[in-house]
N, C-alpha and C. Protein backbone atom coordinates (compact mmCIF):
# COMPACT_ATOMS: atom_id res chain seq x y z
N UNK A 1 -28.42 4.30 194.50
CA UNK A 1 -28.74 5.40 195.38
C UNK A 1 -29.22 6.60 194.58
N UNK A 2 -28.80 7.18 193.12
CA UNK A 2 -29.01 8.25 193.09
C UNK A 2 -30.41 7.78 191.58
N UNK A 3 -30.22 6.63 191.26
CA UNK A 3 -31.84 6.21 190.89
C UNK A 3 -32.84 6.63 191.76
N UNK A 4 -32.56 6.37 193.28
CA UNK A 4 -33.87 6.59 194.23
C UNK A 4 -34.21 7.74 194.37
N UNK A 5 -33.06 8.42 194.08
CA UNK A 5 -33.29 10.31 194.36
C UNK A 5 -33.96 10.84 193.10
N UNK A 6 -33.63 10.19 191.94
CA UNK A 6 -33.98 10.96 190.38
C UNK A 6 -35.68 10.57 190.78
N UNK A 7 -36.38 9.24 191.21
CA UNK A 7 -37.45 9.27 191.11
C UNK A 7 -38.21 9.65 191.87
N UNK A 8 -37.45 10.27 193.30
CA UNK A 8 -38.01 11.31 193.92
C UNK A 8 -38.72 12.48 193.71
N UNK A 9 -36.95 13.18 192.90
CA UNK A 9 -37.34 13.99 192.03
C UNK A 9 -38.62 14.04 190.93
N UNK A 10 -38.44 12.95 190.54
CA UNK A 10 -39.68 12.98 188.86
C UNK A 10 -40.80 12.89 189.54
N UNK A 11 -41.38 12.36 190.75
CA UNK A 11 -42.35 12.72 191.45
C UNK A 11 -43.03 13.65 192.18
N UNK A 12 -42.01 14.67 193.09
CA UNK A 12 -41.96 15.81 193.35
C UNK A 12 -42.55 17.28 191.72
N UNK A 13 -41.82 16.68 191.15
CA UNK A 13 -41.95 17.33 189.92
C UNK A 13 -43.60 16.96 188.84
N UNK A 14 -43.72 16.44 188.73
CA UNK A 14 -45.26 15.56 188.75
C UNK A 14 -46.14 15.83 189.53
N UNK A 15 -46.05 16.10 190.65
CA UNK A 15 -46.75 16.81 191.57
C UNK A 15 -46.81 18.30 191.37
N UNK A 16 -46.13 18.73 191.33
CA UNK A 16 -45.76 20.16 190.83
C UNK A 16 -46.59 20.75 189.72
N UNK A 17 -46.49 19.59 188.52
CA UNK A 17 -47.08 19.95 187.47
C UNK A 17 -48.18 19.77 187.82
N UNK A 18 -48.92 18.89 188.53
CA UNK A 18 -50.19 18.70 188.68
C UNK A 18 -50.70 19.89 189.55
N UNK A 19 -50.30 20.54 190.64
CA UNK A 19 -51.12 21.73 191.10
C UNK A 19 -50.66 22.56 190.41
N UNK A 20 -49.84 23.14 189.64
CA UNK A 20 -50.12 24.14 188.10
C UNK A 20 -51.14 23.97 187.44
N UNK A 21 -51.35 23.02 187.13
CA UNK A 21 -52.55 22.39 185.83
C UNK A 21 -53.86 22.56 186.87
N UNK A 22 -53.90 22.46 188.21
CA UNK A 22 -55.14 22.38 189.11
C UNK A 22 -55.49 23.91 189.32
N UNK A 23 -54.25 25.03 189.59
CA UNK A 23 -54.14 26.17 189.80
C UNK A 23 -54.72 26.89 188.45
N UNK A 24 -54.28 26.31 187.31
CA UNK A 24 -54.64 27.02 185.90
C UNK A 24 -56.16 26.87 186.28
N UNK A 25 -56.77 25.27 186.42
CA UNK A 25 -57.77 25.54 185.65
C UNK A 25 -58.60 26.17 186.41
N UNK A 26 -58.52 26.00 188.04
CA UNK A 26 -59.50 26.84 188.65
C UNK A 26 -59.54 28.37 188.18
N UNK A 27 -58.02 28.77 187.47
CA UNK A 27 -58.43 29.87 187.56
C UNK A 27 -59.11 30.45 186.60
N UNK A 28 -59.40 29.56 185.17
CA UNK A 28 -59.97 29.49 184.30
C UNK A 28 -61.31 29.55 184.20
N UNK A 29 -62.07 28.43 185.43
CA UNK A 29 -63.14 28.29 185.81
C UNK A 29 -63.40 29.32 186.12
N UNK A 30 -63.23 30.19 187.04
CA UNK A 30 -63.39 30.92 187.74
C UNK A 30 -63.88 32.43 186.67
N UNK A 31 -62.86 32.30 185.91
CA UNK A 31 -63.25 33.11 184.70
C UNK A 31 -64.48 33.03 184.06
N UNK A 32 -64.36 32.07 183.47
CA UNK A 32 -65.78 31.56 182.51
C UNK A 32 -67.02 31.86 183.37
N UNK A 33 -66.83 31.20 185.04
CA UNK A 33 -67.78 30.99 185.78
C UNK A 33 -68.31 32.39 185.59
N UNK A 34 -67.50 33.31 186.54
CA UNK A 34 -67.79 35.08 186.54
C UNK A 34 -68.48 35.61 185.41
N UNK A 35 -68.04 34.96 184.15
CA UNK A 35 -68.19 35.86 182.40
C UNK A 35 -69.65 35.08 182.37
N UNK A 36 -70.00 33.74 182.47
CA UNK A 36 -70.98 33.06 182.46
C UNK A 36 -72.19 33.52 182.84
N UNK A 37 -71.76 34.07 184.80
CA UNK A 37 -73.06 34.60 185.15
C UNK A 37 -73.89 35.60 184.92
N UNK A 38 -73.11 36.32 184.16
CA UNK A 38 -73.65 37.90 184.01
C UNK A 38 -74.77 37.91 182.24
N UNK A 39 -74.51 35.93 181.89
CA UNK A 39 -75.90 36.32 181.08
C UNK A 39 -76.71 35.63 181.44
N UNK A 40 -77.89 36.35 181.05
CA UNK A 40 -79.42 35.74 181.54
C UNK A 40 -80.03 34.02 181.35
N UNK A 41 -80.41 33.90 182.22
CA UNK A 41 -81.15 32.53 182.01
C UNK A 41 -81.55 32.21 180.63
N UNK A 42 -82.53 33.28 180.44
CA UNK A 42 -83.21 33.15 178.92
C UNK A 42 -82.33 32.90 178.03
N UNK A 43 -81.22 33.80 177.91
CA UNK A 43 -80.55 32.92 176.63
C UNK A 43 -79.48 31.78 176.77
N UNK A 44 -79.39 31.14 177.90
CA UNK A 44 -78.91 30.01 177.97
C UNK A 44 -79.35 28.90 177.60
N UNK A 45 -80.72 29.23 178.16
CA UNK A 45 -81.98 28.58 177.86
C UNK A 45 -81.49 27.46 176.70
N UNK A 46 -81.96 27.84 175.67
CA UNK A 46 -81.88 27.18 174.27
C UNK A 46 -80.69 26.07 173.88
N UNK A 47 -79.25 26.79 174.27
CA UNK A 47 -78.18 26.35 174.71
C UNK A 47 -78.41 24.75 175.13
N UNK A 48 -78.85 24.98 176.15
CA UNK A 48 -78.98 23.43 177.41
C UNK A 48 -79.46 22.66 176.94
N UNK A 49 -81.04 23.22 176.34
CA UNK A 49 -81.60 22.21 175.97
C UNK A 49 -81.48 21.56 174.98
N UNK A 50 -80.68 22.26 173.86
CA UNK A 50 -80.00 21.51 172.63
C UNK A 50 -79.04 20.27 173.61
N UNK A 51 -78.45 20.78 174.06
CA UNK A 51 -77.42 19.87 174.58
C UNK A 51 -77.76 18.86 175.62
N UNK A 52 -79.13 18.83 176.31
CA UNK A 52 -79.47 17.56 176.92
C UNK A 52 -79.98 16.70 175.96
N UNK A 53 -80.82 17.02 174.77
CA UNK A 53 -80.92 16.21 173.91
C UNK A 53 -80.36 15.68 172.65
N UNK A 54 -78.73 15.50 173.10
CA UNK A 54 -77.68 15.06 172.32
C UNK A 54 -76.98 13.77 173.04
N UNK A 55 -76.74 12.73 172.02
CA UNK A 55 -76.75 11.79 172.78
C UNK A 55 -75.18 11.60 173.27
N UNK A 56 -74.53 12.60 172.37
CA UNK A 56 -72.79 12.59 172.32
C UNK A 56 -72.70 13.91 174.22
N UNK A 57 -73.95 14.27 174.50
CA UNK A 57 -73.72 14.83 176.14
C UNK A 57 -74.27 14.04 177.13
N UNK A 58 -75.62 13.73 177.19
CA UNK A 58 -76.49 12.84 177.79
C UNK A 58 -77.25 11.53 177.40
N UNK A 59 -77.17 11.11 178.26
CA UNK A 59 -78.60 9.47 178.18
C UNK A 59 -79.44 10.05 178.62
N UNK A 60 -80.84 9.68 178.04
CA UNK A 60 -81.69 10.28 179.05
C UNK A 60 -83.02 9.37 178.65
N UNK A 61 -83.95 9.34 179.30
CA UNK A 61 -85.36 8.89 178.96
C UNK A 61 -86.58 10.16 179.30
N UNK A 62 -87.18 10.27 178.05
CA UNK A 62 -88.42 11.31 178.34
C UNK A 62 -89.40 10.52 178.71
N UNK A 63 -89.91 11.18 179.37
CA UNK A 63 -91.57 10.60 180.02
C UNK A 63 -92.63 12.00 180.70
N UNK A 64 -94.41 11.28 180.72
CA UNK A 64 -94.40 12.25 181.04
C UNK A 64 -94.57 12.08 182.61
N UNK A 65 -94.40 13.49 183.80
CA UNK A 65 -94.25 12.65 185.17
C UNK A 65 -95.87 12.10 185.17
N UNK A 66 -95.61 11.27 186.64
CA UNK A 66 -96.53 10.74 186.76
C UNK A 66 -97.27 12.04 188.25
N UNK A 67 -98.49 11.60 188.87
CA UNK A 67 -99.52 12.75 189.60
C UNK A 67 -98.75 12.83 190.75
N UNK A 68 -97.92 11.86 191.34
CA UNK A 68 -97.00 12.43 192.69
C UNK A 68 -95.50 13.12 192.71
N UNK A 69 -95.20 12.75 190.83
CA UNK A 69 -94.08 13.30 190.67
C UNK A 69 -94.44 14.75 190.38
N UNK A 70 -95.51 15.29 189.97
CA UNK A 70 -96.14 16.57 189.76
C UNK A 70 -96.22 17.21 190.73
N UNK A 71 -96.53 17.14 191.38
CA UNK A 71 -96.46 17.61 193.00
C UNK A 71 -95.58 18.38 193.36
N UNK A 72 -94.59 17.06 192.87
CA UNK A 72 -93.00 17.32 193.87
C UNK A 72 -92.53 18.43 192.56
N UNK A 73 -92.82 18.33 191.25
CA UNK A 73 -92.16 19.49 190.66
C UNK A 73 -92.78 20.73 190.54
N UNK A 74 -93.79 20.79 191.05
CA UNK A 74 -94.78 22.07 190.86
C UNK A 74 -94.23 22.82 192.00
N UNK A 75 -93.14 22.34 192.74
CA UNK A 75 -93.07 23.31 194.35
C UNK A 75 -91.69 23.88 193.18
N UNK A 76 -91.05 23.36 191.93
CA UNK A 76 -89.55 23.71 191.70
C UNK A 76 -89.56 25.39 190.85
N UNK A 77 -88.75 26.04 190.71
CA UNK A 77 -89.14 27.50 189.67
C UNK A 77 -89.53 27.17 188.48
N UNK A 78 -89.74 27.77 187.70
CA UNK A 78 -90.58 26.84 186.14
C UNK A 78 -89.17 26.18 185.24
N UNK A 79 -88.00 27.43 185.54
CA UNK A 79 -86.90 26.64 184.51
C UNK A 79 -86.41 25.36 185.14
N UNK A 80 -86.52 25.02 186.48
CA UNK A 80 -86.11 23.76 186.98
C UNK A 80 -87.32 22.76 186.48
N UNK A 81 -88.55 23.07 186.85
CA UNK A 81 -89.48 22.27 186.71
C UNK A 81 -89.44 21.84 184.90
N UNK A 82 -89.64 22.72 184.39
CA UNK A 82 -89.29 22.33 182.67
C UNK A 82 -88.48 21.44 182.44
N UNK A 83 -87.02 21.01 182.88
CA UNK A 83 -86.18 19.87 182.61
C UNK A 83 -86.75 18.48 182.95
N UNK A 84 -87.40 18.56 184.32
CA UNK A 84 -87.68 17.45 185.03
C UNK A 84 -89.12 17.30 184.45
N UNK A 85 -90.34 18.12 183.55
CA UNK A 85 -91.28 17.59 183.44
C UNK A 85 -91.04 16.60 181.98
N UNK A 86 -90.27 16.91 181.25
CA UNK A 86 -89.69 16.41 179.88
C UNK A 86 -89.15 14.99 179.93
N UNK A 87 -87.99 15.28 181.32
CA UNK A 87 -87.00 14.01 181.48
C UNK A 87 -87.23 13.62 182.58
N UNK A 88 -87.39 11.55 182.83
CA UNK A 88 -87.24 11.23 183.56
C UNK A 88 -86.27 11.45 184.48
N UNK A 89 -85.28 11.27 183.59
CA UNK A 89 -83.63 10.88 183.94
C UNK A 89 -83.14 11.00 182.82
N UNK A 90 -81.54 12.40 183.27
CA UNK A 90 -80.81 12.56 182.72
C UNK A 90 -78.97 11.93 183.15
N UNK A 91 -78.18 11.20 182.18
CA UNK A 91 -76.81 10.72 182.79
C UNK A 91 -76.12 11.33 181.85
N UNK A 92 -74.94 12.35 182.26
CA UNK A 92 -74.37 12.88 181.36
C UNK A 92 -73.18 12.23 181.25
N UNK A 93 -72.47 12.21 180.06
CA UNK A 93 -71.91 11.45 179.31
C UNK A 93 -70.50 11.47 180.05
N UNK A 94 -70.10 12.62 180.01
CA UNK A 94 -68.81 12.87 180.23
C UNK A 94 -68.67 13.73 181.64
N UNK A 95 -69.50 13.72 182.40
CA UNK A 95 -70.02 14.12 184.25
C UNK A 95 -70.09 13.13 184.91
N UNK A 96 -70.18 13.50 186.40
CA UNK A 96 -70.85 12.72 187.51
C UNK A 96 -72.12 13.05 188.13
N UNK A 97 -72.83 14.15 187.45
CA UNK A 97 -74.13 14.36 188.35
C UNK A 97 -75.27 13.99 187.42
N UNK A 98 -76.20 12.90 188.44
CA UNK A 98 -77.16 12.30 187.70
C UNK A 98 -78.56 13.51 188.22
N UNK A 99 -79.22 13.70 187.45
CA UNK A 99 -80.35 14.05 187.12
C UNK A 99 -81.95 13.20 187.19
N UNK A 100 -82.93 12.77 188.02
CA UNK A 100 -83.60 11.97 188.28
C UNK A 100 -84.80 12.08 188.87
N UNK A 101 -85.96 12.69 187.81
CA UNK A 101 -87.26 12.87 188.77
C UNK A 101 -87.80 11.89 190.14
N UNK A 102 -87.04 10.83 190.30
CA UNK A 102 -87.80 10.33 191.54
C UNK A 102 -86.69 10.12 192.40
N UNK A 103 -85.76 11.24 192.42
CA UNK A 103 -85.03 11.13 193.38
C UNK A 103 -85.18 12.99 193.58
N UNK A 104 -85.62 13.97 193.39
CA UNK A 104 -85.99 15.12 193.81
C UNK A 104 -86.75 15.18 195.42
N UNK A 105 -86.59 15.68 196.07
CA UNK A 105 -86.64 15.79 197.11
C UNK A 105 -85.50 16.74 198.29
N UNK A 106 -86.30 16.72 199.59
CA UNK A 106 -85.43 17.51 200.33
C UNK A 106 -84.02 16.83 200.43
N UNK A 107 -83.40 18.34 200.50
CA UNK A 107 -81.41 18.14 200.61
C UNK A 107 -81.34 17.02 201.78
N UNK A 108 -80.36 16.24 202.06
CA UNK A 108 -79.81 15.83 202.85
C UNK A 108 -78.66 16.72 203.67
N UNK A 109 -78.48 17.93 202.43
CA UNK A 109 -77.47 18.40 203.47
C UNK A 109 -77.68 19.71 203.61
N UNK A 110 -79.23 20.83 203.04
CA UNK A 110 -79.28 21.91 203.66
C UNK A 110 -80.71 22.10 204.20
N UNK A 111 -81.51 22.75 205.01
CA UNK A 111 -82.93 22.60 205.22
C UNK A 111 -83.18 23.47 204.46
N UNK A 112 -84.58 23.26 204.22
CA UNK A 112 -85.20 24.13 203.24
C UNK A 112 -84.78 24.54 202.06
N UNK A 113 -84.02 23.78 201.42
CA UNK A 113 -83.89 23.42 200.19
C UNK A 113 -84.09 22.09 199.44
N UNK A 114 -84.55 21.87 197.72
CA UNK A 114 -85.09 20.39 197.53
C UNK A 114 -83.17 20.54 196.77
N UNK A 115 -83.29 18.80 196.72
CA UNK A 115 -81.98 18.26 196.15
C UNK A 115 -82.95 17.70 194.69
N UNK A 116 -81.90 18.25 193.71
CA UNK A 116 -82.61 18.40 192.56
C UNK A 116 -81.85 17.38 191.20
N UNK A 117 -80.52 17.19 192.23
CA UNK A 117 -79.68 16.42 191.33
C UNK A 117 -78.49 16.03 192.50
N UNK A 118 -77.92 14.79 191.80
CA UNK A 118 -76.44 14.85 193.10
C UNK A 118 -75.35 14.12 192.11
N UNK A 119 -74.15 14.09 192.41
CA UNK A 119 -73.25 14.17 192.35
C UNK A 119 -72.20 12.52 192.94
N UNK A 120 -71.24 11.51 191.85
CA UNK A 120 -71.14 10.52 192.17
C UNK A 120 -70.31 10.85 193.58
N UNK A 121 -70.02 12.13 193.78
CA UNK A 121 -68.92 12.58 195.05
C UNK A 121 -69.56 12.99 195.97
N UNK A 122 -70.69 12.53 196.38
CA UNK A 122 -71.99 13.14 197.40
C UNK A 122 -72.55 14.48 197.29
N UNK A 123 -72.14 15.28 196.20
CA UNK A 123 -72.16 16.70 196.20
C UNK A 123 -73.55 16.32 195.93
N UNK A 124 -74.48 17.43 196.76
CA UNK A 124 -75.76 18.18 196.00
C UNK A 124 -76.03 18.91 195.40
N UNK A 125 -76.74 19.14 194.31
CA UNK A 125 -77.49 20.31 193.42
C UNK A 125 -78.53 20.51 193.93
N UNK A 126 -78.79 21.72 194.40
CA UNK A 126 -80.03 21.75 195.43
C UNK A 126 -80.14 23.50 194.81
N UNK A 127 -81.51 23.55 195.31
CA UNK A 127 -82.52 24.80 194.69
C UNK A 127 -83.83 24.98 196.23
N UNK A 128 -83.99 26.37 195.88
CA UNK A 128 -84.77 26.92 197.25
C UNK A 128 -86.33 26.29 196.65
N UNK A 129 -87.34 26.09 196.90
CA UNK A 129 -88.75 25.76 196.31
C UNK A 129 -89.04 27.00 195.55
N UNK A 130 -89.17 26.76 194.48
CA UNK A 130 -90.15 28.49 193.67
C UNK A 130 -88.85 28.98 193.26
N UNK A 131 -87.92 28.86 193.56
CA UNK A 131 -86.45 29.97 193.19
C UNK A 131 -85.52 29.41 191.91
N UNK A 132 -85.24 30.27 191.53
CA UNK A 132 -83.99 29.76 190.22
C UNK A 132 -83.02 29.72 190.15
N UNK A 133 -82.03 30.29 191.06
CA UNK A 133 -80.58 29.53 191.56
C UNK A 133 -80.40 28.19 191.63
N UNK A 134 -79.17 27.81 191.76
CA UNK A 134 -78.95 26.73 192.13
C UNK A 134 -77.89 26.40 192.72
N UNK A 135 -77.58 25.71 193.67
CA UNK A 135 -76.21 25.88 194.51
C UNK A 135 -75.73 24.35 194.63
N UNK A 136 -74.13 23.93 194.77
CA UNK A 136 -73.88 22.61 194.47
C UNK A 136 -73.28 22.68 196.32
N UNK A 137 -73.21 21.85 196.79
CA UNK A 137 -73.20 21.81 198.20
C UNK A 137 -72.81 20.26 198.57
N UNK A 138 -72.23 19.98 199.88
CA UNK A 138 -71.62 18.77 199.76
C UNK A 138 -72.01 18.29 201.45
N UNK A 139 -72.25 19.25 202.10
CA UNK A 139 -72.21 19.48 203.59
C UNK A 139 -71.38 19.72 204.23
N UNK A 140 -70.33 19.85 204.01
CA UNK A 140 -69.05 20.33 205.17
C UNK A 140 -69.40 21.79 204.99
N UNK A 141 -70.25 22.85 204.37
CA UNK A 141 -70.41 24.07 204.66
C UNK A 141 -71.34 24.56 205.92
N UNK A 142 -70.57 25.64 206.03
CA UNK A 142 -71.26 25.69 207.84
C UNK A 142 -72.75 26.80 207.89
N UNK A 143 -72.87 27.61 206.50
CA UNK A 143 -73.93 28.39 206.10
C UNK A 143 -73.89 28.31 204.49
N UNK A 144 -75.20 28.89 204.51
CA UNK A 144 -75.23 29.12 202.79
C UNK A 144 -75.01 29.81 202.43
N UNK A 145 -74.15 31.05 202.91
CA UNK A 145 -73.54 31.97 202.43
C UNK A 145 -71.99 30.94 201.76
N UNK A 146 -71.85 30.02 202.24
CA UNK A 146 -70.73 29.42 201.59
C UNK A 146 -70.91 27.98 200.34
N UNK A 147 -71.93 27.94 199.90
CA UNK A 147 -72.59 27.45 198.81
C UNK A 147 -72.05 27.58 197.67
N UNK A 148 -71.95 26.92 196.62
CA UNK A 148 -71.22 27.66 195.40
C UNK A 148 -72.31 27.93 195.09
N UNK A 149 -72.48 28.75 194.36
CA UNK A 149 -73.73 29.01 193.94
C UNK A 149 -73.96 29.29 191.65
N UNK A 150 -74.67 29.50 191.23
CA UNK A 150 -75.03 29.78 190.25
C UNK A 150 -76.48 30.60 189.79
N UNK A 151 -76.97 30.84 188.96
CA UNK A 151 -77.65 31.68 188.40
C UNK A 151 -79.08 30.79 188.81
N UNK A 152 -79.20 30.10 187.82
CA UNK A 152 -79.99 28.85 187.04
C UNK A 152 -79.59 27.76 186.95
N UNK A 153 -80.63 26.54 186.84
CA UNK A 153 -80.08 25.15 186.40
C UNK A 153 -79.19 25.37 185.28
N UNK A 154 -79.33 25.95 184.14
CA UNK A 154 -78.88 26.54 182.71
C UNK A 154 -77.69 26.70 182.97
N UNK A 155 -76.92 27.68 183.81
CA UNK A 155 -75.69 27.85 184.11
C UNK A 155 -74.87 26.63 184.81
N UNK A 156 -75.58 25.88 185.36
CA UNK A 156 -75.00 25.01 186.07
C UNK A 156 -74.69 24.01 184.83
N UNK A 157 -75.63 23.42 184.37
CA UNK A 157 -75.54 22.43 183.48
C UNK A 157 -74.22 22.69 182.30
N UNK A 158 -74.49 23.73 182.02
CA UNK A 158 -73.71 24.58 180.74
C UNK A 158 -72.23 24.60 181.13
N UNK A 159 -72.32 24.91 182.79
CA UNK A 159 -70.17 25.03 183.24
C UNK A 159 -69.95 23.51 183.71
N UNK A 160 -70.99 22.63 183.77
CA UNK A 160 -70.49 21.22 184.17
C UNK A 160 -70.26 20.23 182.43
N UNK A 161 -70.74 20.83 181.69
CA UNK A 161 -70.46 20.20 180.47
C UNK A 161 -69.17 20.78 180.27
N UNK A 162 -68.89 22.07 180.36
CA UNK A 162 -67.48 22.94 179.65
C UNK A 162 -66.37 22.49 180.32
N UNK A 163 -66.75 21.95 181.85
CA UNK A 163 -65.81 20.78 182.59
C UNK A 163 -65.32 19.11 181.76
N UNK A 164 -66.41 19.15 181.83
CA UNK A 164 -66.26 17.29 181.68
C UNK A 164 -66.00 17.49 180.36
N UNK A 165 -65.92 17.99 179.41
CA UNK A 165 -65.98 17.63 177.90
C UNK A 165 -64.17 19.05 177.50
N UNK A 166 -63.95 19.69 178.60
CA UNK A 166 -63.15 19.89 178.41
C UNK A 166 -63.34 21.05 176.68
N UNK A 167 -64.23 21.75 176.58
CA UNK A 167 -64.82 22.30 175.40
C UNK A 167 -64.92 23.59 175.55
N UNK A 168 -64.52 24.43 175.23
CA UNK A 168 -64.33 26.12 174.74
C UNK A 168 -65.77 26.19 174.05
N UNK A 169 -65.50 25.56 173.00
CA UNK A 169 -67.12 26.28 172.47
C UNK A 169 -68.15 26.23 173.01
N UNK A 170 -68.54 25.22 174.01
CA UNK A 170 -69.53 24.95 174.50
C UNK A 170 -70.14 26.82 175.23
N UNK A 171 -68.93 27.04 175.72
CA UNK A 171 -69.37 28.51 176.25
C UNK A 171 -68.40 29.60 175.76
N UNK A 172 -68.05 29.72 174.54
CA UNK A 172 -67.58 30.73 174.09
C UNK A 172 -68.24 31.64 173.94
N UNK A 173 -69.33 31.56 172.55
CA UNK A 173 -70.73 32.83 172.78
C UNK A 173 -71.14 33.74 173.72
N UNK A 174 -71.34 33.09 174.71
CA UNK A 174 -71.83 33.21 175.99
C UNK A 174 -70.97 33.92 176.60
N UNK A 175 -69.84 33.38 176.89
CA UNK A 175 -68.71 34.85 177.67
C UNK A 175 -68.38 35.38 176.55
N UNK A 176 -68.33 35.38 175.34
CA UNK A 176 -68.36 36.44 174.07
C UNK A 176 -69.02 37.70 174.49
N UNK A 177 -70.53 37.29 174.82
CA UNK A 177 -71.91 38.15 175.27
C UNK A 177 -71.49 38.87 176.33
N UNK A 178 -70.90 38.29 177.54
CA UNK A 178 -71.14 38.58 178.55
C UNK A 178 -69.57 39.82 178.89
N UNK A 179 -69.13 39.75 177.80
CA UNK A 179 -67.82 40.21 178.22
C UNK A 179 -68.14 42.28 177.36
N UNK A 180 -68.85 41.50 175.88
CA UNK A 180 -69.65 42.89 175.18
C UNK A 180 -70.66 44.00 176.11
N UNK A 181 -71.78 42.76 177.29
CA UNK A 181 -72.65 43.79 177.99
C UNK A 181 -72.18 44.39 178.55
């Protein structure tokens, strides 16, 4: 009888620890996220693109697009369009959101936005045509005022690596910067 209660307990308690550890890190995120946005695209810039072409972050295949995939990226802002004219397809190593010029196209889950990347959890990465935000979206939001949103692809890419890889440095500099402006 009091076996059944101790592993009650150690479960209850396990649970416990687990929304601490869920509570920390959002609130961590949340940090970085805030310190993150306040620097510019441009110097993230450089950042990303070192790091999509590392094979210890991403798989990827370069190509160049082909005349209907041009199309579809000439409607994107130039820093979106720049990833996708380079890379076919990007799979990041230690993520779930695949990256894939012939899967760009309109959201499934907002109008008037293209889906630019998605997510093995149905989430979208979706971007306005011509604009440089980027917002991750899933559809249970009832406006886009409730979008998560981000800066740039740059920012996005940059806090989904500092996730999955579980890495401080990846954006230390960066809220270094952002904490000095």
């Amino acid at each position: 009888m009091i076996s059944w209660l101790i592993e009650i307990l150690k479960n209850k308690l396990r649970q416990i620890d687990e929304y601490c550890n869920l509570r920390e890190f959002r609130l961590k995120y949340t940090q970085v996220k805030s310190q993150l946005e306040r620097v510019p695209p441009e110097l993230l810039r450089q950042e990303v693109i070192g790091i999509l072409s590392e094979k210890a972050h991403f798989n990827s295949r370069v190509s160049v697009p082909a005349p209907e995939e041009r199309r579809i990226l000439d409607k994107l802002h130039p820093s979106i369009r720049q990833i996708f004219e380079k890379y076919q397809y990007l799979y990041p190593v230690n993520a779930h959101t695949v990256y894939s010029r012939e899967k760009i196209g309109p959201s499934v889950n907002a109008a008037g936005y293209m889906r630019i990347a998605w997510s093995m959890d149905y989430t979208e990465i979706v971007a306005r045509p011509g604009k440089e935000p980027v917002y991750q979206i899933d559809g249970t939001e009832k406006s886009s005022e409730e979008y998560d949103s981000y800066p740039s692809i740059y920012h996005w890419i940059l806090l989904e690596e500092w996730i999955a890889c579980d890495d401080d440095f990846l954006v230390t500099d960066f809220v270094d910067f952002a904490h000095d402006a």
